[in-house]
C-alpha atoms as a PDB file:
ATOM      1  CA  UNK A   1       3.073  -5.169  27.254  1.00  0.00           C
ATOM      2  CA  UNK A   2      -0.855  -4.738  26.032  1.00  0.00           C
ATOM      3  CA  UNK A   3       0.275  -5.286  22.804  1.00  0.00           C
ATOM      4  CA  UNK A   4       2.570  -5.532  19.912  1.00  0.00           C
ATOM      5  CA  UNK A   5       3.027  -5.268  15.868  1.00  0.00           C
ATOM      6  CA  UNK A   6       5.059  -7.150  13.979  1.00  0.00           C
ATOM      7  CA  UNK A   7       6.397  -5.619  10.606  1.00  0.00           C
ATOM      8  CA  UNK A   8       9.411  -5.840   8.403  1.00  0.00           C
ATOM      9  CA  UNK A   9      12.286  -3.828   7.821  1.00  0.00           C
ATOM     10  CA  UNK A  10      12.923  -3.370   4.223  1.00  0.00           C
ATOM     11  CA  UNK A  11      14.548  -0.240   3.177  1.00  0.00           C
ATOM     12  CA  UNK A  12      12.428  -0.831  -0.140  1.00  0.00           C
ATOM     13  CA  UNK A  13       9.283  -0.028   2.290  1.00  0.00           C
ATOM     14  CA  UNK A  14      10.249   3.587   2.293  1.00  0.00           C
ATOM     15  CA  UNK A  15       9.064   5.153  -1.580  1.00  0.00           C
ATOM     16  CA  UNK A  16      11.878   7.407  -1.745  1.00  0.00           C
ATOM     17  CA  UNK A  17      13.955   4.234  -1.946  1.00  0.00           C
ATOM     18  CA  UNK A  18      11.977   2.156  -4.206  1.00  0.00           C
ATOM     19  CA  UNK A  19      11.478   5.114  -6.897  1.00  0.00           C
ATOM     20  CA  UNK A  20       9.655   3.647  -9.989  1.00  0.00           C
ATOM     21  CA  UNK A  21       9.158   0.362  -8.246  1.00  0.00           C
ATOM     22  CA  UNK A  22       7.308   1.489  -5.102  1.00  0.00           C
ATOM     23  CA  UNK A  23       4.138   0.694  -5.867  1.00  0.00           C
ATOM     24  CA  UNK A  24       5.257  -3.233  -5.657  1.00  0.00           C
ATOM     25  CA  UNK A  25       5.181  -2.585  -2.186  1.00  0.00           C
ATOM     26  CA  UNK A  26       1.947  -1.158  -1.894  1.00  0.00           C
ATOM     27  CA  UNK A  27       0.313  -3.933   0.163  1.00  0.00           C
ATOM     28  CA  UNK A  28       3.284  -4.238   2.689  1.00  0.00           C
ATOM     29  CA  UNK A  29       3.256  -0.777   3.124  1.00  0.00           C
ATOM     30  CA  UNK A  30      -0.529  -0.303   3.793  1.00  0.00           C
ATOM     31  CA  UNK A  31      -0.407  -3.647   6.193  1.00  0.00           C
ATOM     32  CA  UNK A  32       2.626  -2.111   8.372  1.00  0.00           C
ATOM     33  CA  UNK A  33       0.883   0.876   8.320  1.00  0.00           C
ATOM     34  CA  UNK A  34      -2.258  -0.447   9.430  1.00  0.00           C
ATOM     35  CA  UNK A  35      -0.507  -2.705  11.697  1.00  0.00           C
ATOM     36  CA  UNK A  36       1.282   0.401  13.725  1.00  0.00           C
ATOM     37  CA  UNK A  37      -2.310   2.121  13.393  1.00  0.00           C
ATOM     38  CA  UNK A  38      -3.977  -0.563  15.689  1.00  0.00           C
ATOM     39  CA  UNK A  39      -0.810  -0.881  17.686  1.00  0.00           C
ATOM     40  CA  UNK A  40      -0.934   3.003  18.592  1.00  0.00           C
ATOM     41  CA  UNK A  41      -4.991   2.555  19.078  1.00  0.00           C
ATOM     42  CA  UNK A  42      -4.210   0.273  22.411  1.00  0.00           C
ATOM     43  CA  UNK A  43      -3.727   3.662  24.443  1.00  0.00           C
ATOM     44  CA  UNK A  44      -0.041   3.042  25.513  1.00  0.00           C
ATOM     45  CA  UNK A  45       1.632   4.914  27.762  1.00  0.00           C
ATOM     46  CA  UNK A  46       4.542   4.621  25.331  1.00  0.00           C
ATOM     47  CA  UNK A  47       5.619   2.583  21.786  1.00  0.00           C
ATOM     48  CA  UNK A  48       8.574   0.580  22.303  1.00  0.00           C
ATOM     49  CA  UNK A  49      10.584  -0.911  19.322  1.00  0.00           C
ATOM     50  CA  UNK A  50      12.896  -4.275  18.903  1.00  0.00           C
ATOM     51  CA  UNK A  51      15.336  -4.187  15.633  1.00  0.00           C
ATOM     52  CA  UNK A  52      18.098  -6.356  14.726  1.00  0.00           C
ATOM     53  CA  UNK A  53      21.479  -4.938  15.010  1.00  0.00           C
ATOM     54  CA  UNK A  54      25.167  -6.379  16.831  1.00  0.00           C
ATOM     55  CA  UNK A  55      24.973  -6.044  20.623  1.00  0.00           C
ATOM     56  CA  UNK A  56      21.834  -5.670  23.004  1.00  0.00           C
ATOM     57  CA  UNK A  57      20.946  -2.292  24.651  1.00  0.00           C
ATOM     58  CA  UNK A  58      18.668   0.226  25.113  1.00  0.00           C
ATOM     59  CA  UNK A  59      18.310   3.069  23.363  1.00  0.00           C
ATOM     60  CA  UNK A  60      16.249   6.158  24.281  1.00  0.00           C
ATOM     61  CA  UNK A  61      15.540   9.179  22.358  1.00  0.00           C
ATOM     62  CA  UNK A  62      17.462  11.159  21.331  1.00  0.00           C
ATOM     63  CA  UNK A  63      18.610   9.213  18.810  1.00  0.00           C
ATOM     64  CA  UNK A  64      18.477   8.937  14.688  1.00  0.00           C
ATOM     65  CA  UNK A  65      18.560   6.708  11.939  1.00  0.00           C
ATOM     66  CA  UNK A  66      19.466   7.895   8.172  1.00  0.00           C
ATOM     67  CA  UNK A  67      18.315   5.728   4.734  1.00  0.00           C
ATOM     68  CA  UNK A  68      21.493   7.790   2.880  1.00  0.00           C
ATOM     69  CA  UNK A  69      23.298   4.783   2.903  1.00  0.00           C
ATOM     70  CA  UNK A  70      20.219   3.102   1.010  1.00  0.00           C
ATOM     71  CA  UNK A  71      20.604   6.213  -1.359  1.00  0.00           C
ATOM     72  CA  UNK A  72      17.858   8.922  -0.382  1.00  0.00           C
ATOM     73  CA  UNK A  73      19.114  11.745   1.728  1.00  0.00           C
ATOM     74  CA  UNK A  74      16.168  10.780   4.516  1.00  0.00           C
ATOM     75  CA  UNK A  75      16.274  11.161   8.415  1.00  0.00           C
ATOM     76  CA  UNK A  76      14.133  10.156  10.905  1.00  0.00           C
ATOM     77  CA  UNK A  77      14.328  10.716  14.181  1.00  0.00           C
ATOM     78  CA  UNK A  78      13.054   7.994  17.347  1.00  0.00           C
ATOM     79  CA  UNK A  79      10.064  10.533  18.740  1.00  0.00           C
ATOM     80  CA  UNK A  80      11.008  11.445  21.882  1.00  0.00           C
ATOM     81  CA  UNK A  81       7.347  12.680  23.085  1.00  0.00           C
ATOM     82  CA  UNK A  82       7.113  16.767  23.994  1.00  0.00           C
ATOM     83  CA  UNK A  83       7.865  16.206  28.001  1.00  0.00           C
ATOM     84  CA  UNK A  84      10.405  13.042  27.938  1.00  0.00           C
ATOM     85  CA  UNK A  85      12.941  14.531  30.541  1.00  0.00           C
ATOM     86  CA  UNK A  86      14.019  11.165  31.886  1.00  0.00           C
ATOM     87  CA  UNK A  87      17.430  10.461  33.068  1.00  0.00           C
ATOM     88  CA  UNK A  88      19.504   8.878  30.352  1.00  0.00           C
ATOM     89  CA  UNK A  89      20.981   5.729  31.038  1.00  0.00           C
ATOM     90  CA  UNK A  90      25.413   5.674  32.524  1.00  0.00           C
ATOM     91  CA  UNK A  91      26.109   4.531  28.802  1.00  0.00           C
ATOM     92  CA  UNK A  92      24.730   7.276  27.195  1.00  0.00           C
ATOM     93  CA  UNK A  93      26.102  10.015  25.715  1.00  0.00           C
ATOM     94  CA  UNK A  94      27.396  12.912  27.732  1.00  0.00           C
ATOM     95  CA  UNK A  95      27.058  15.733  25.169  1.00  0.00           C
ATOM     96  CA  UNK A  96      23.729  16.763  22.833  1.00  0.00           C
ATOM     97  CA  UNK A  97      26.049  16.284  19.735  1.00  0.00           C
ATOM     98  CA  UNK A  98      26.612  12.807  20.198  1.00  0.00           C
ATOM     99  CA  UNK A  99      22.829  11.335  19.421  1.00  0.00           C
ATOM    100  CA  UNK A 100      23.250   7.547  18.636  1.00  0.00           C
ATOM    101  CA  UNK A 101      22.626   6.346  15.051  1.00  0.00           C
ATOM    102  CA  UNK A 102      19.152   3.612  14.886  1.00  0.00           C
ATOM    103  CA  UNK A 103      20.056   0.462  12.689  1.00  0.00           C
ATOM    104  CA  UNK A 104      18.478   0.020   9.570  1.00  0.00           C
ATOM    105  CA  UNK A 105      15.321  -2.074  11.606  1.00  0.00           C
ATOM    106  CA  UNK A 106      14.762   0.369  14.276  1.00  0.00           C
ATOM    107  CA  UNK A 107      15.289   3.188  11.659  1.00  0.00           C
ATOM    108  CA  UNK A 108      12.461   2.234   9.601  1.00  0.00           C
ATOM    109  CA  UNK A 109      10.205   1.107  12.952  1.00  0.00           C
ATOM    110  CA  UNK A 110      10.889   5.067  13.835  1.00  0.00           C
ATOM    111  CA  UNK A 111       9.877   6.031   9.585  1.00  0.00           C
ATOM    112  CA  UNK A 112       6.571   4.027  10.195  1.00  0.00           C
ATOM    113  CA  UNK A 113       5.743   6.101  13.734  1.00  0.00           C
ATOM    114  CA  UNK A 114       6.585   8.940  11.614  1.00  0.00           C
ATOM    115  CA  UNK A 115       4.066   7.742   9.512  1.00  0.00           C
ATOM    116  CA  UNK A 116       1.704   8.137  12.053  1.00  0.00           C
ATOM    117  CA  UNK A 117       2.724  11.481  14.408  1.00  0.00           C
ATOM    118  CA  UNK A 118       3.105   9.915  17.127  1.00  0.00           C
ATOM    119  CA  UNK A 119       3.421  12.137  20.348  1.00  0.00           C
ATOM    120  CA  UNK A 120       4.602   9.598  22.691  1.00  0.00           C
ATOM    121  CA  UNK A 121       8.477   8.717  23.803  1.00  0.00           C
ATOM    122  CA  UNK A 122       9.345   5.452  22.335  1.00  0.00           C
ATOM    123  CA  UNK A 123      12.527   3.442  23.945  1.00  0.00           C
ATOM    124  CA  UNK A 124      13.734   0.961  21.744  1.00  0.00           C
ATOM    125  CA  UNK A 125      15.920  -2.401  22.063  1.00  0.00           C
ATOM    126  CA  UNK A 126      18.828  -2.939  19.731  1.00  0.00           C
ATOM    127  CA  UNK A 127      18.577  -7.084  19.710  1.00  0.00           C
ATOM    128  CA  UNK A 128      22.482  -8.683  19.019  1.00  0.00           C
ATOM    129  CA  UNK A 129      21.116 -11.449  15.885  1.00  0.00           C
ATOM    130  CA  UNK A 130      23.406 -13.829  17.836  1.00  0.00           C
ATOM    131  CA  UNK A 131      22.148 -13.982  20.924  1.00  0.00           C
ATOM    132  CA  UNK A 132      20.511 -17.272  22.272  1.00  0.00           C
ATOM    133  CA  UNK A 133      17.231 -17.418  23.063  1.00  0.00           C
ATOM    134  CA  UNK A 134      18.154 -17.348  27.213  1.00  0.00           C
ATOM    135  CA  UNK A 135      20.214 -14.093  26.824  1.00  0.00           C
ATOM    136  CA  UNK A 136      16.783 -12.834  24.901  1.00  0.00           C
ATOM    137  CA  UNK A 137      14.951 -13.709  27.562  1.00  0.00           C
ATOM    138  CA  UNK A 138      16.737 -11.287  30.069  1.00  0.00           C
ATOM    139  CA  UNK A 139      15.972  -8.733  27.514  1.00  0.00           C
ATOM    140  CA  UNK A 140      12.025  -9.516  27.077  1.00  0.00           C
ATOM    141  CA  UNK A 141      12.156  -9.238  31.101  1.00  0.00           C
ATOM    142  CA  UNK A 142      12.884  -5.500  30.876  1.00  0.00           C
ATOM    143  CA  UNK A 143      10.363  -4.811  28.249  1.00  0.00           C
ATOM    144  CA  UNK A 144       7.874  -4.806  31.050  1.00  0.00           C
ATOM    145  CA  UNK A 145      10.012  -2.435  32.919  1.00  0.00           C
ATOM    146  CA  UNK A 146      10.190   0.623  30.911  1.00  0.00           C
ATOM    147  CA  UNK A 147       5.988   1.713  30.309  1.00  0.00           C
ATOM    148  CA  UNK A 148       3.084   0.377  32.559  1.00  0.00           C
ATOM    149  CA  UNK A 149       1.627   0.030  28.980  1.00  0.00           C
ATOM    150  CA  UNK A 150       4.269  -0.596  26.259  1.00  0.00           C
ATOM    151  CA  UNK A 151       2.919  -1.809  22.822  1.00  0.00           C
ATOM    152  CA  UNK A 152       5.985  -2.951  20.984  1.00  0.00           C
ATOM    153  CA  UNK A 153       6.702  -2.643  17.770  1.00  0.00           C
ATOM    154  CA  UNK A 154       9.056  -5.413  16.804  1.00  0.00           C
ATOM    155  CA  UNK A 155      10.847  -5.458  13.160  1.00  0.00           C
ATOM    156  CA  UNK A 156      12.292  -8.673  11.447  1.00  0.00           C
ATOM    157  CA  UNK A 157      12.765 -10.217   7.736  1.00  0.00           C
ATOM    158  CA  UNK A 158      12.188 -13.932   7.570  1.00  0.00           C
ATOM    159  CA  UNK A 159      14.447 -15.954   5.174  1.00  0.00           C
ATOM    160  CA  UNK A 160      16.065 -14.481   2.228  1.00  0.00           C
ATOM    161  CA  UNK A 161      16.570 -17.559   0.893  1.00  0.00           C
ATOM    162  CA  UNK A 162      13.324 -17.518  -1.306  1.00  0.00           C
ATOM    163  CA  UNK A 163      14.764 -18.638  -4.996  1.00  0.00           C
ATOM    164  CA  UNK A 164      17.958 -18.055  -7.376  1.00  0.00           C
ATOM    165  CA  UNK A 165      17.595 -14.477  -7.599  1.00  0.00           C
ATOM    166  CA  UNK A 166      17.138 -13.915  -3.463  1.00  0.00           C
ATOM    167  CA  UNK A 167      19.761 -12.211  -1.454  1.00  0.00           C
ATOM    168  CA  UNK A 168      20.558 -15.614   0.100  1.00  0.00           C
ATOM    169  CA  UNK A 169      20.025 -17.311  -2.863  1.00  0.00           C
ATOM    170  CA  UNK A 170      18.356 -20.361  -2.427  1.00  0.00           C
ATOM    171  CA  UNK A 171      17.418 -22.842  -0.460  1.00  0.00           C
ATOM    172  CA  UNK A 172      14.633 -25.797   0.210  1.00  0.00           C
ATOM    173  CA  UNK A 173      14.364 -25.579   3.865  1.00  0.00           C
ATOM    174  CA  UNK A 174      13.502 -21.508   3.822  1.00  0.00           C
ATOM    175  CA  UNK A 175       9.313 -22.264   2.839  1.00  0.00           C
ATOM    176  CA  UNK A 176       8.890 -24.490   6.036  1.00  0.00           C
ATOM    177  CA  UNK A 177      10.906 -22.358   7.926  1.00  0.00           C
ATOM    178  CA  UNK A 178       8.714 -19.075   7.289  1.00  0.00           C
ATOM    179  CA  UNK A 179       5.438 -21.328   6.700  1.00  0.00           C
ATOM    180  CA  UNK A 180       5.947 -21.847  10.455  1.00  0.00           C
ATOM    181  CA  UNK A 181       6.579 -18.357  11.371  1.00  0.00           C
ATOM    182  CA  UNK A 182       3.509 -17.670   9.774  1.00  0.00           C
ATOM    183  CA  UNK A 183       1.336 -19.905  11.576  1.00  0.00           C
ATOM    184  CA  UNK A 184       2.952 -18.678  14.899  1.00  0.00           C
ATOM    185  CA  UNK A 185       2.505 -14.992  14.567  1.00  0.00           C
ATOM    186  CA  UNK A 186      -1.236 -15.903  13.748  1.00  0.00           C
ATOM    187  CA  UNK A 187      -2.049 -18.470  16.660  1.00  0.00           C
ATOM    188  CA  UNK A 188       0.450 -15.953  18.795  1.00  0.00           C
ATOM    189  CA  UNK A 189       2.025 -19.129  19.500  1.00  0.00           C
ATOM    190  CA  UNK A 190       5.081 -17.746  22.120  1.00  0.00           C
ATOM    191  CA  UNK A 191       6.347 -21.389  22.351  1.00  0.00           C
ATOM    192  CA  UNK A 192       6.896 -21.693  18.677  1.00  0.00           C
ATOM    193  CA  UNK A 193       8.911 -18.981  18.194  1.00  0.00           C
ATOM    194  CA  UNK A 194      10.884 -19.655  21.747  1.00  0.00           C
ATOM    195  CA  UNK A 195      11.680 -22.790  19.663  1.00  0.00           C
ATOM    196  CA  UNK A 196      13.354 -21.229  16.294  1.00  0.00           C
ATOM    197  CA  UNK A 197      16.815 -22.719  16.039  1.00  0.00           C
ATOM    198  CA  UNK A 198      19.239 -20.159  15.826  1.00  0.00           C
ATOM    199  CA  UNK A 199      21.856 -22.088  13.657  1.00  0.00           C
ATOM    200  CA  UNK A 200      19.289 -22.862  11.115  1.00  0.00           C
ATOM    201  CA  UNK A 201      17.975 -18.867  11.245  1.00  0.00           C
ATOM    202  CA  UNK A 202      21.217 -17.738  10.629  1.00  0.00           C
ATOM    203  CA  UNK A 203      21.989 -20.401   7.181  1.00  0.00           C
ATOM    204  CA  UNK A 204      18.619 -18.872   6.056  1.00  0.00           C
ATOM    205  CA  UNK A 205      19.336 -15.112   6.735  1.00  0.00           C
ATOM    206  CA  UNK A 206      16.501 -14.517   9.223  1.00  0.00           C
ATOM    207  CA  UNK A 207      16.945 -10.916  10.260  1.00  0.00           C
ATOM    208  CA  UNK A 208      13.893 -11.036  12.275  1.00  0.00           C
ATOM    209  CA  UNK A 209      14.315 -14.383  14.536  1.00  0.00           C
ATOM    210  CA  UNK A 210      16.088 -12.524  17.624  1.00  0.00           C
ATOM    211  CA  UNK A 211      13.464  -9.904  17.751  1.00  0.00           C
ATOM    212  CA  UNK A 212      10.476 -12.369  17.458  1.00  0.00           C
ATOM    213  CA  UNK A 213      11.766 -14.308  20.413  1.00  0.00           C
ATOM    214  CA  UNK A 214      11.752 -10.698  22.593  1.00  0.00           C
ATOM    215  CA  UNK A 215       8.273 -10.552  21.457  1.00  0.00           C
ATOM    216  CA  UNK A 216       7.400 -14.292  22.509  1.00  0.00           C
ATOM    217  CA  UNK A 217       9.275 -14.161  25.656  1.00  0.00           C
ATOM    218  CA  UNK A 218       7.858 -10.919  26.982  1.00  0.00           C
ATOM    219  CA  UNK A 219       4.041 -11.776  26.150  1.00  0.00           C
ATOM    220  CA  UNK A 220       5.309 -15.363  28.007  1.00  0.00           C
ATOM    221  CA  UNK A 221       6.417 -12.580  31.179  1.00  0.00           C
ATOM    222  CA  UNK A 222       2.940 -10.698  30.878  1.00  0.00           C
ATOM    223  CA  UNK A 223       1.163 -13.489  31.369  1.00  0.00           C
ATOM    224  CA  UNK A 224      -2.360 -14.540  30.379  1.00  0.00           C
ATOM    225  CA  UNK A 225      -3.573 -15.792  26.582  1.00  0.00           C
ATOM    226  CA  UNK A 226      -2.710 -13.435  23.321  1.00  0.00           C
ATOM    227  CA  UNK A 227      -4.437 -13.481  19.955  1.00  0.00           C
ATOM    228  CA  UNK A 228      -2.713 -13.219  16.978  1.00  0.00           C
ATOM    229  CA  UNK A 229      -3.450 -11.968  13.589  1.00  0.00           C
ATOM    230  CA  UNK A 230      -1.628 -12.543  10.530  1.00  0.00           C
ATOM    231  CA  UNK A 231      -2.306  -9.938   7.759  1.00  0.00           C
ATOM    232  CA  UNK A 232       0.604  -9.708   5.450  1.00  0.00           C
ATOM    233  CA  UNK A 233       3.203 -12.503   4.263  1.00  0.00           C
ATOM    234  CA  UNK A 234       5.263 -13.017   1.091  1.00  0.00           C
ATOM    235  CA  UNK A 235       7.745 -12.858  -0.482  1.00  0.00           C
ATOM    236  CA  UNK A 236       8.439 -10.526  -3.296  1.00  0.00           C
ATOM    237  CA  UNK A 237      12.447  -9.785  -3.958  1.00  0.00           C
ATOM    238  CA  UNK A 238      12.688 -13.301  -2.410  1.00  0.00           C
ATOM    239  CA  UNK A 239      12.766 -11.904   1.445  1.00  0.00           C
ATOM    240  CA  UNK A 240       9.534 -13.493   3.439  1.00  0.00           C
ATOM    241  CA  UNK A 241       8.101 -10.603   5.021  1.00  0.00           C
ATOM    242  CA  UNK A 242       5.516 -10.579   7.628  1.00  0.00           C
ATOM    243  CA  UNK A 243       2.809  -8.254   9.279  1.00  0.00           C
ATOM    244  CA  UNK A 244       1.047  -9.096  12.758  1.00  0.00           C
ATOM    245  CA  UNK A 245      -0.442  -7.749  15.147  1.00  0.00           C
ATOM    246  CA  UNK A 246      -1.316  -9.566  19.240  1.00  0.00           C
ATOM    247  CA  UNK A 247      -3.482  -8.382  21.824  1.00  0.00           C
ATOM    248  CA  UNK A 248      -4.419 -10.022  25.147  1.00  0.00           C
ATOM    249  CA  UNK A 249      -7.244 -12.439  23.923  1.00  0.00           C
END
């Protein structure tokens, strides 16, 4: 890994969603996209992509996500580069018609490389929100196994447990909790979020705490110091969202 982005995974992000209201997104959406800009400026050999969904594997193109459950008729597909011929793993399917469907988080990770062209094959990891941080770490191992330079784009919510009206309504304990997520995707503080407590993530609807812990256990495997930077984080609906980006310091 020579670097990574973190963004969110609202399916408000995407305008065709949000309709009259997507310009209260604005600033998100200009940070993730400036956030996947710099990401793709690092000269990988390929993205990769880590998004919350039930059960850990690897998915490589082809594959698809849709928003029409979100309401807009919208498909985007995980770019699969013009000359990705590799192998496709046993578990994958045996016929062309059977392309796996992305999870909402990896399905708007592949709207924002959309966003940007990209020309490159991207694997992505489908992170189980259950898993413990040691099962995660398996999975950061093989991040370094798939490019010999991935930048990862990982995609997680913080708390929606932000006031009344929030998803989760609410709940005291959700401010510190995404204050210190905050303060570790700046300092690109690995240990910190190796240290998020996966009971408490899961009473405050954190979509994004198994996919930060890929993140902090594979720049733990690549070794060496990482500098973070912290450019987006509120929370408007009453979901924290956050936008980072870390490079080898």
């Amino acid at each position: 890994m020579v670097a990574a982005a973190v963004c969110p995974h609202p399916p408000l992000i995407v305008p065709e969603l949000a309709g009259a209201a997507a310009a209260e997104l604005d600033d998100l959406r200009a940070a993730a996209d400036a956030a996947v800009a710099w990401l793709l400026a690092s000269a990988p050999d390929g993205p990769g992509a880590a998004g919350v969904r039930p059960g850990d594997r690897w998915i490589v193109p082809p594959a698809i996500g849709t928003f029409r459950p979100w309401g807009a008729d919208l498909s985007v597909p995980l770019p699969a580069g013009p000359d990705d011929a590799r192998a496709r793993p046993d578990d994958a399917p045996a016929r062309p018609d059977e392309v796996p469907a992305l999870p909402l988080s990896l399905t708007v990770g592949a709207w924002l490389l959309a966003r940007h062209r990209v020309r490159l094959p991207v694997d992505a990891a489908q992170v189980d929100a259950g898993a413990t941080p040691a099962e995660l770490a398996s999975l950061a191992r093989q991040v370094h196994q798939h490019r010999p330079r991935l930048a990862l784009l990982v995609l997680g919510d913080g708390s929606a447990c932000h006031g009344t009206k929030a998803p989760g309504y609410d709940d005291p304990r959700a401010g510190a909790y995404d204050d210190g997520v905050a303060r570790a995707l700046a300092g690109a503080d690995a240990e910190a979020l190796l240290g998020l407590d996966p009971v408490l993530s899961a009473r405050l609807k954190v979509a994004g705490r198994a996919p930060w812990q890929v993140l902090a256990g594979a720049a733990r495997a690549a070794g060496g110091d990482w500098h973070g930077d912290l450019t987006y984080h509120a929370a408007p609906y009453g979901v924290a969202y956050f936008v980072a980006t870390w490079e080898r310091a």
